[in-house]
N, C-alpha and C. Protein backbone atom coordinates (compact mmCIF):
# COMPACT_ATOMS: atom_id res chain seq x y z
N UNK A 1 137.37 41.77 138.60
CA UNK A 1 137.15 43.07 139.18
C UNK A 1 135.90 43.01 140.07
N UNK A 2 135.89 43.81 141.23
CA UNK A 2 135.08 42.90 142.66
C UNK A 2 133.83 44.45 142.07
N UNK A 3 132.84 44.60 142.15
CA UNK A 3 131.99 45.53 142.42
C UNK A 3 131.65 46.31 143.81
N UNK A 4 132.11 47.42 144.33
CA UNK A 4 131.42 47.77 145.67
C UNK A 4 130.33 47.63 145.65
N UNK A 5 129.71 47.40 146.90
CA UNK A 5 127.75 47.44 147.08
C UNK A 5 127.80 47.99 148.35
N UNK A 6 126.71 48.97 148.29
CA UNK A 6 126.33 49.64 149.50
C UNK A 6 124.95 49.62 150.11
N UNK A 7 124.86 49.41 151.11
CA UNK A 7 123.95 49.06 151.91
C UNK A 7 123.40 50.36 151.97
N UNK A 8 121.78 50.36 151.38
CA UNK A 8 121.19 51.80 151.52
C UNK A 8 120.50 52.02 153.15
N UNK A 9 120.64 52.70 153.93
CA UNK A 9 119.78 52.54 154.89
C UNK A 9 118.63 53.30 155.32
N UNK A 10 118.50 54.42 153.92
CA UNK A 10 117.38 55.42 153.66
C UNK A 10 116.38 54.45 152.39
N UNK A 11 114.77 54.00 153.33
CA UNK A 11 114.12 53.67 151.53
C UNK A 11 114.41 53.71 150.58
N UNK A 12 113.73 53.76 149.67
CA UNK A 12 113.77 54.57 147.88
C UNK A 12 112.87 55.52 148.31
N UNK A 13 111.96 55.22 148.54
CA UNK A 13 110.66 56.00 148.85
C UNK A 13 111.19 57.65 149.61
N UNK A 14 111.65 57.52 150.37
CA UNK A 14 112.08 58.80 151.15
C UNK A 14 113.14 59.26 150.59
N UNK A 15 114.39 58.66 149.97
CA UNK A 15 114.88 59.11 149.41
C UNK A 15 114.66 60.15 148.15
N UNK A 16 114.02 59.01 147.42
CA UNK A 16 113.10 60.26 146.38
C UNK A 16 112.16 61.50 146.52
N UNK A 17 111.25 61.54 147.61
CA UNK A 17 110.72 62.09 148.32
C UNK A 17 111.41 63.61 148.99
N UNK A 18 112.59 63.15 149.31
CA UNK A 18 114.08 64.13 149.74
C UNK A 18 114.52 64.76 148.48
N UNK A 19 115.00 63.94 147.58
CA UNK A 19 114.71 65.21 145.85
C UNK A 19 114.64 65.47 145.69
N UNK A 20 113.18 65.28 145.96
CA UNK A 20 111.84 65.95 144.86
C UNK A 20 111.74 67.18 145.96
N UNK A 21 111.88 67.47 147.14
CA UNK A 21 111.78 68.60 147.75
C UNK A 21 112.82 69.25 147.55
N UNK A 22 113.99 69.10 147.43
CA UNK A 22 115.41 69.22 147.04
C UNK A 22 115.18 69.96 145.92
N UNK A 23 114.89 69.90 144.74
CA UNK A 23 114.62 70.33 143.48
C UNK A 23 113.40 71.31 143.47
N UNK A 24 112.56 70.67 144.61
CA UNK A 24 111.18 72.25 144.13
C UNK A 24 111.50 73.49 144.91
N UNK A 25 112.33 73.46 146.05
CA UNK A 25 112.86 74.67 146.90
C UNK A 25 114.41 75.34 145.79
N UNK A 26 115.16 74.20 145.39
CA UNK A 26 116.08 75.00 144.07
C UNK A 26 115.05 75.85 143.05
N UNK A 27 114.20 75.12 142.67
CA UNK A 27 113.47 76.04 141.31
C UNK A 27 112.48 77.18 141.83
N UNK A 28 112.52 77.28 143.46
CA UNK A 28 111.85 78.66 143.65
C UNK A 28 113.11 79.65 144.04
N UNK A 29 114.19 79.25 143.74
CA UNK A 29 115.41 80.51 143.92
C UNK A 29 116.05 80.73 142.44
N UNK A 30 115.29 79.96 141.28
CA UNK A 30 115.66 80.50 140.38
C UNK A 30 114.53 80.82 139.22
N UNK A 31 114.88 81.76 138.57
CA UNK A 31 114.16 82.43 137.92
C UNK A 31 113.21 82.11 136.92
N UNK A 32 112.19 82.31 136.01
CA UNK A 32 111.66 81.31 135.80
C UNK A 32 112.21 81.01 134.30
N UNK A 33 111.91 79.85 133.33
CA UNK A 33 112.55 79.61 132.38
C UNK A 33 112.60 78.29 132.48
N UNK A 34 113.79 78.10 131.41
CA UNK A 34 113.82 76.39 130.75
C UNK A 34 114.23 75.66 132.27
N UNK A 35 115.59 76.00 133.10
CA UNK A 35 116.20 75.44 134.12
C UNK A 35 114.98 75.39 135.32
N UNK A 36 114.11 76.25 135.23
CA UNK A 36 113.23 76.15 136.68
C UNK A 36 112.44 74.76 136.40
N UNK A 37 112.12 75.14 135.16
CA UNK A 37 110.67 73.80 134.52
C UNK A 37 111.56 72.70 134.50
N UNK A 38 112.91 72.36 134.06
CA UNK A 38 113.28 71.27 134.21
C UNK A 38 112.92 70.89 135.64
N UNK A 39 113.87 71.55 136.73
CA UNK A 39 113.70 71.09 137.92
C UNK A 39 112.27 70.68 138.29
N UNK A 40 111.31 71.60 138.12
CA UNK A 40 110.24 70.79 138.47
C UNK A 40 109.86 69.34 138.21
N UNK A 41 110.01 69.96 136.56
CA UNK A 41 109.86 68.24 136.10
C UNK A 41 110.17 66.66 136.48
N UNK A 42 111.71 67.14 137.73
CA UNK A 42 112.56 66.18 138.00
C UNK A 42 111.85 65.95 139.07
N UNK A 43 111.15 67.33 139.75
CA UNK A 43 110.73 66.72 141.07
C UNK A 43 109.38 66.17 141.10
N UNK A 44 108.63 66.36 139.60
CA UNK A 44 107.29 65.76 139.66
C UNK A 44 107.61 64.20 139.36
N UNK A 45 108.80 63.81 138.85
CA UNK A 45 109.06 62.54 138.21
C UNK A 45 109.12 61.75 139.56
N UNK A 46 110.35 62.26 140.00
CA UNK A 46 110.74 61.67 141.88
C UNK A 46 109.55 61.22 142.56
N UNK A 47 108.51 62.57 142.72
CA UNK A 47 107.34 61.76 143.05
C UNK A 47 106.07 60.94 142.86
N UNK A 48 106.82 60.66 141.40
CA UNK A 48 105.67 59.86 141.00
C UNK A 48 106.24 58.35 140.52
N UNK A 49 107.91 58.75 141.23
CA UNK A 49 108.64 56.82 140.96
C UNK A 49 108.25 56.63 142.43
N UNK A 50 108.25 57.40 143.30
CA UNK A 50 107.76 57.00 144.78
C UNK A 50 106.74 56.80 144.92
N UNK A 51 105.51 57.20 144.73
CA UNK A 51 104.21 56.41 145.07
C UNK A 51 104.73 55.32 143.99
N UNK A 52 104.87 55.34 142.64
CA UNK A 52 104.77 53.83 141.91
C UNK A 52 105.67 52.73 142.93
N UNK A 53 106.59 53.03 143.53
CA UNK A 53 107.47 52.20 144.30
C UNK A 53 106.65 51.62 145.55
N UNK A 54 106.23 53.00 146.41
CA UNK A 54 105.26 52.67 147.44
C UNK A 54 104.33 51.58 146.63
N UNK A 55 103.37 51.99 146.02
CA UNK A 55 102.26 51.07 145.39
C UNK A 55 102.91 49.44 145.32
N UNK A 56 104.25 49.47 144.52
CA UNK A 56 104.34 48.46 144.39
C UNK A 56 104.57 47.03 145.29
N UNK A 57 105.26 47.72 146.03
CA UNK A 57 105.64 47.61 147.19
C UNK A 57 104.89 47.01 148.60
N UNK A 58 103.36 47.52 148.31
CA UNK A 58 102.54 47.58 149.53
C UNK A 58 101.73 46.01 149.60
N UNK A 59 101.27 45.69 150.64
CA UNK A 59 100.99 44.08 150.74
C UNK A 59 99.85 44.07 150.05
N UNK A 60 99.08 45.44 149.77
CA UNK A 60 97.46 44.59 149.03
C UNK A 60 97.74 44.51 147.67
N UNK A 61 98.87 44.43 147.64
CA UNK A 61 99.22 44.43 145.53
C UNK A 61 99.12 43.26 145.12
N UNK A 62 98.57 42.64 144.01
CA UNK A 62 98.10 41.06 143.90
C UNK A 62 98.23 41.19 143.15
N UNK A 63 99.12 40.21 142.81
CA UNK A 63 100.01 39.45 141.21
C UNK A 63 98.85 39.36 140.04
N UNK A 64 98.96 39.57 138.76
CA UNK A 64 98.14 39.25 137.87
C UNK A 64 97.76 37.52 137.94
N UNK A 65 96.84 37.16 137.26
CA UNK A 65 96.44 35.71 137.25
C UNK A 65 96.43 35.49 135.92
């Protein structure tokens, strides 16, 4: 059985970034409660796998010794 693979041609970084705004403009059209705080939560997560991604990612990052 063959696996599809798709060629992303959006970062991770922006992608997540796109989310996480995605999710904080949903949780200001809904009311406040358990569903708003989730969403936030999702969108504080999004942006904090994107800087860890950015970070990791970036050329001054130097391997442990």
């Amino acid at each position: 059985m063959l696996r599809r693979r798709f060629k992303q041609t959006v970062p991770l970084e922006e992608r997540l970034i796109e989310q996480a705004k995605r999710w904080r403009e949903e949780a200001q059209s809904v009311r406040p409660g358990l569903e708003r705080d989730g969403l936030i939560r999702k969108a504080r997560q999004a942006e904090a796998a994107a800087h860890v991604t950015d970070w990791l990612t970036s050329p001054g990052l130097q391997p442990p010794t």
